[in-house]
Protein backbone atom coordinates (compact mmCIF):
# COMPACT_ATOMS: atom_id res chain seq x y z
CA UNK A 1 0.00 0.00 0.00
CA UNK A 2 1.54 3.28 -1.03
CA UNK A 3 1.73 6.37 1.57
CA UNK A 4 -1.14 8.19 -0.42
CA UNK A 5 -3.37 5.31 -0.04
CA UNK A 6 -2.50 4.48 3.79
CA UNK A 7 -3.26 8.44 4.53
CA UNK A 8 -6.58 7.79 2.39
CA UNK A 9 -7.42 4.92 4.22
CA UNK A 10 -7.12 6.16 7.55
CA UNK A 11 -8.05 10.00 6.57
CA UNK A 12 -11.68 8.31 5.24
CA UNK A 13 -12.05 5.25 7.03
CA UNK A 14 -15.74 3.81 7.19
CA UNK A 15 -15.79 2.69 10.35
CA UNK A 16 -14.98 5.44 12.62
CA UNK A 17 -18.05 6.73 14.20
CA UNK A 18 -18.63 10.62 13.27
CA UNK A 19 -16.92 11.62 16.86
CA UNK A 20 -13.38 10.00 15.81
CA UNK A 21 -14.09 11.31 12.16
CA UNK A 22 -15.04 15.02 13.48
CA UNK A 23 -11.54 14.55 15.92
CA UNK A 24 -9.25 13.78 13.30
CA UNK A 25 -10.59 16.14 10.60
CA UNK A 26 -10.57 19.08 13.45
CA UNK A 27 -6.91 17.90 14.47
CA UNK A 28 -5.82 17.88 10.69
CA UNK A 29 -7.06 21.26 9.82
CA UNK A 30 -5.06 23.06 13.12
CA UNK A 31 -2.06 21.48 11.41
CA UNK A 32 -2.91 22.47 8.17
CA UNK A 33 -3.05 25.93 9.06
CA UNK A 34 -0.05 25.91 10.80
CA UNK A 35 1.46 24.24 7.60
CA UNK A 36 0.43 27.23 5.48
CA UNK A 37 1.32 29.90 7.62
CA UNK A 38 4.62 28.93 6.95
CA UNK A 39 4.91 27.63 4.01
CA UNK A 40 3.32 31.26 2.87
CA UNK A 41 5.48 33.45 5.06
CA UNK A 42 8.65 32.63 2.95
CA UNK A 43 9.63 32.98 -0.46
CA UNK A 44 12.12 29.92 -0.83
CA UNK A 45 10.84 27.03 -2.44
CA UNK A 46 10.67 24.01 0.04
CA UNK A 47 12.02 20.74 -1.41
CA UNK A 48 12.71 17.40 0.71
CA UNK A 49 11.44 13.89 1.50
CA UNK A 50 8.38 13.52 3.10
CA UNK A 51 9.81 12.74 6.55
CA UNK A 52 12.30 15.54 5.64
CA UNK A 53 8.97 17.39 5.14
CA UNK A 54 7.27 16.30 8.26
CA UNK A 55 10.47 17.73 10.73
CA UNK A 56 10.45 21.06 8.80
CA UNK A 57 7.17 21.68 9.71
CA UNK A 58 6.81 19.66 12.97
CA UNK A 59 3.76 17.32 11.60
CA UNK A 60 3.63 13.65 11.77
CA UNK A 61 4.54 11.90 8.28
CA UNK A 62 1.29 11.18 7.46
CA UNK A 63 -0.43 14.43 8.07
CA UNK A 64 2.28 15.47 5.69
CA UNK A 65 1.21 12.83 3.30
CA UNK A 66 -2.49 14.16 3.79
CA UNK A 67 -1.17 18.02 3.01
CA UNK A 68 0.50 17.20 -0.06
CA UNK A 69 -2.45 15.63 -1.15
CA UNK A 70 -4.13 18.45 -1.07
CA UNK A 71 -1.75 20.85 -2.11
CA UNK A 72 -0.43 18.88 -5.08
CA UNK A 73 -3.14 19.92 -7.96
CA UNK A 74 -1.57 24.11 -6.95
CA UNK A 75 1.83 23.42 -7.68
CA UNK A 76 4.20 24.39 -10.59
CA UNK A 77 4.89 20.85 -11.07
CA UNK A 78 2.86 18.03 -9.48
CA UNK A 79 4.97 15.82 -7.50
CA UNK A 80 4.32 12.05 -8.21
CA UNK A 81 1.96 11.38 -5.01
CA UNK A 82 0.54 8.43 -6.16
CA UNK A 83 3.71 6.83 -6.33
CA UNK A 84 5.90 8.27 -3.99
CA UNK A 85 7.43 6.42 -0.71
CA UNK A 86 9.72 8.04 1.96
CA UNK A 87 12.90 8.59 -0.45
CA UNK A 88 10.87 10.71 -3.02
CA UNK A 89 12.26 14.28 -3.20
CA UNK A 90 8.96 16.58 -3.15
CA UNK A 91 8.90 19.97 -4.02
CA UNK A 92 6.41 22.48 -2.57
CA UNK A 93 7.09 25.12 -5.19
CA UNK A 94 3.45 26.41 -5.32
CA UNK A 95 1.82 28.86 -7.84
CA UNK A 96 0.50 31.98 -5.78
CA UNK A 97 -2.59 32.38 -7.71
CA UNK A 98 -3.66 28.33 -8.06
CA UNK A 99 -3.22 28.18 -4.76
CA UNK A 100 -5.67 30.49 -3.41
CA UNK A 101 -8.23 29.78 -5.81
CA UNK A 102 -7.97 26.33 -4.85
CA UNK A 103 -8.69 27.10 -1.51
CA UNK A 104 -11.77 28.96 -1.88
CA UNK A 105 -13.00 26.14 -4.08
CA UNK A 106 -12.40 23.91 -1.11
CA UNK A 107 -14.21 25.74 0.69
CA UNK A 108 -11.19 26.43 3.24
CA UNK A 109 -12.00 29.55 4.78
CA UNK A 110 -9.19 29.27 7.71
CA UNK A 111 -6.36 28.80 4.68
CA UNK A 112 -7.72 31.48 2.29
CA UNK A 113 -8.19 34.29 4.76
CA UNK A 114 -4.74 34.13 6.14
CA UNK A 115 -2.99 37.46 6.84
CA UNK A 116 0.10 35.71 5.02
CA UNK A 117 -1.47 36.33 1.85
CA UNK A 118 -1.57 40.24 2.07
CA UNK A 119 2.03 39.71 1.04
CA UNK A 120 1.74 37.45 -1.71
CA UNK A 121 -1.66 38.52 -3.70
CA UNK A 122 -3.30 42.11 -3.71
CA UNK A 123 -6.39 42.07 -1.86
CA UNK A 124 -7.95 42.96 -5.02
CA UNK A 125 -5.98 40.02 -7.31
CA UNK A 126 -7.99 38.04 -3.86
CA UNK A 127 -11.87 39.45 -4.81
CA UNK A 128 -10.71 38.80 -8.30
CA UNK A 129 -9.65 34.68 -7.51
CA UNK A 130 -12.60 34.43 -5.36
CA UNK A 131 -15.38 35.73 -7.36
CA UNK A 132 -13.81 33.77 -10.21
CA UNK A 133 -13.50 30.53 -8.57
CA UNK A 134 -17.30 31.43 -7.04
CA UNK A 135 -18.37 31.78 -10.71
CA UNK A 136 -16.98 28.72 -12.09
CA UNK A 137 -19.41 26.35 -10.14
CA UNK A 138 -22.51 28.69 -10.39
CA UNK A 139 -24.82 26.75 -13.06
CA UNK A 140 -26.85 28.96 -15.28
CA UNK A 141 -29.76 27.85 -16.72
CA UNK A 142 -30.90 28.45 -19.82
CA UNK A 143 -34.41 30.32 -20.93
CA UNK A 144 -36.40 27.27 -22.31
CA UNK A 145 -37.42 27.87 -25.65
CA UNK A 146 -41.02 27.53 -26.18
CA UNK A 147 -42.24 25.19 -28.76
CA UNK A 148 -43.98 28.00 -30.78
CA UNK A 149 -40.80 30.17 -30.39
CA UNK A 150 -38.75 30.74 -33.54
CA UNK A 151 -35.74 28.18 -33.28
CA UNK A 152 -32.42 29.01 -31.90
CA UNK A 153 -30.26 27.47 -35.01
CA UNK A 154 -31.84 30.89 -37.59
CA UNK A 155 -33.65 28.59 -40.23
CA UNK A 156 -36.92 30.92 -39.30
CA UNK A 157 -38.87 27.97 -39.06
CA UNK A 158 -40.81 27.57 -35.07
CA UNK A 159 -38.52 25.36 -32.68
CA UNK A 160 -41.63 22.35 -32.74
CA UNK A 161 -40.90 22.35 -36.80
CA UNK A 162 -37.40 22.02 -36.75
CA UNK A 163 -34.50 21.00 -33.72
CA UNK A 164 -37.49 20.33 -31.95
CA UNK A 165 -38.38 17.33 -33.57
């Protein structure tokens, strides 16, 4: 079993009852903040093993695993997670902008609103992220077009005469 999937298992186990579940996932996200504080209060790009990774930041390994998981799909390179074992050099060399959208799409309110990021992104480049990533899951539904109405494609023909069919 590979890190990723040990982390998975244990990170979305079935059979922990929804106290242990709540506990873990409550744990995880103190860490995770405390992750991205610093990985966002410096400019060098962090590279290392994961239990490298894990002393850096004081975190257990697989809380590490569990982070790069989710910070993978917001760097400039994706580092082979699926594959990777305790020798694997990572690198957390993250793209600003990717980053922070992915964070409002997840919804992580305690990562996105961090005061680190009034150094990184302009707090309107932040609206701008925000609204966008906001926007890209809003659906928009389309005015139905009436059977009688004259059809969308331009033939001049009613809709129930021709792509209606």
């Amino acid at each position: 079993m590979t890190l990723l999937e040990q982390w998975r298992s244990a990170a979305y186990n079935q059979e922990m009852s929804q106290d242990q579940y709540n506990k873990l996932w409550n744990h995880y996200f103190v860490l995770e903040k405390g992750f991205y504080e610093s990985l966002l209060a410096t400019d060098e790009v962090v590279t290392g093993t994961i239990p490298e990774l894990a002393e850096k930041y004081q975190l257990d390994q697989m809380i590490m695993v569990g982070i790069l998981d989710g910070i993978n799909d917001s760097l400039k390179t994706p580092n082979p997670i699926e594959t990777m074992d305790e020798t694997t050099v990572l690198s957390l060399d993250y793209d600003k902008e990717k980053l922070y959208y992915n964070m409002v799409g997840a919804r992580a309110e305690w990562l996105y609103t961090l005061p680190q990021w009034d150094a990184l992104l302009t707090e309107e480049r932040r609206k701008e992220l925000y609204k966008e990533q906001k926007s890209s899951t809003t659906i928009v539904k389309a005015k139905k077009i009436g059977r009688n109405d004259p059809c969308p494609c331009g033939s001049g023909k009613k809709y129930k005469q021709c792509c209606g069919r």
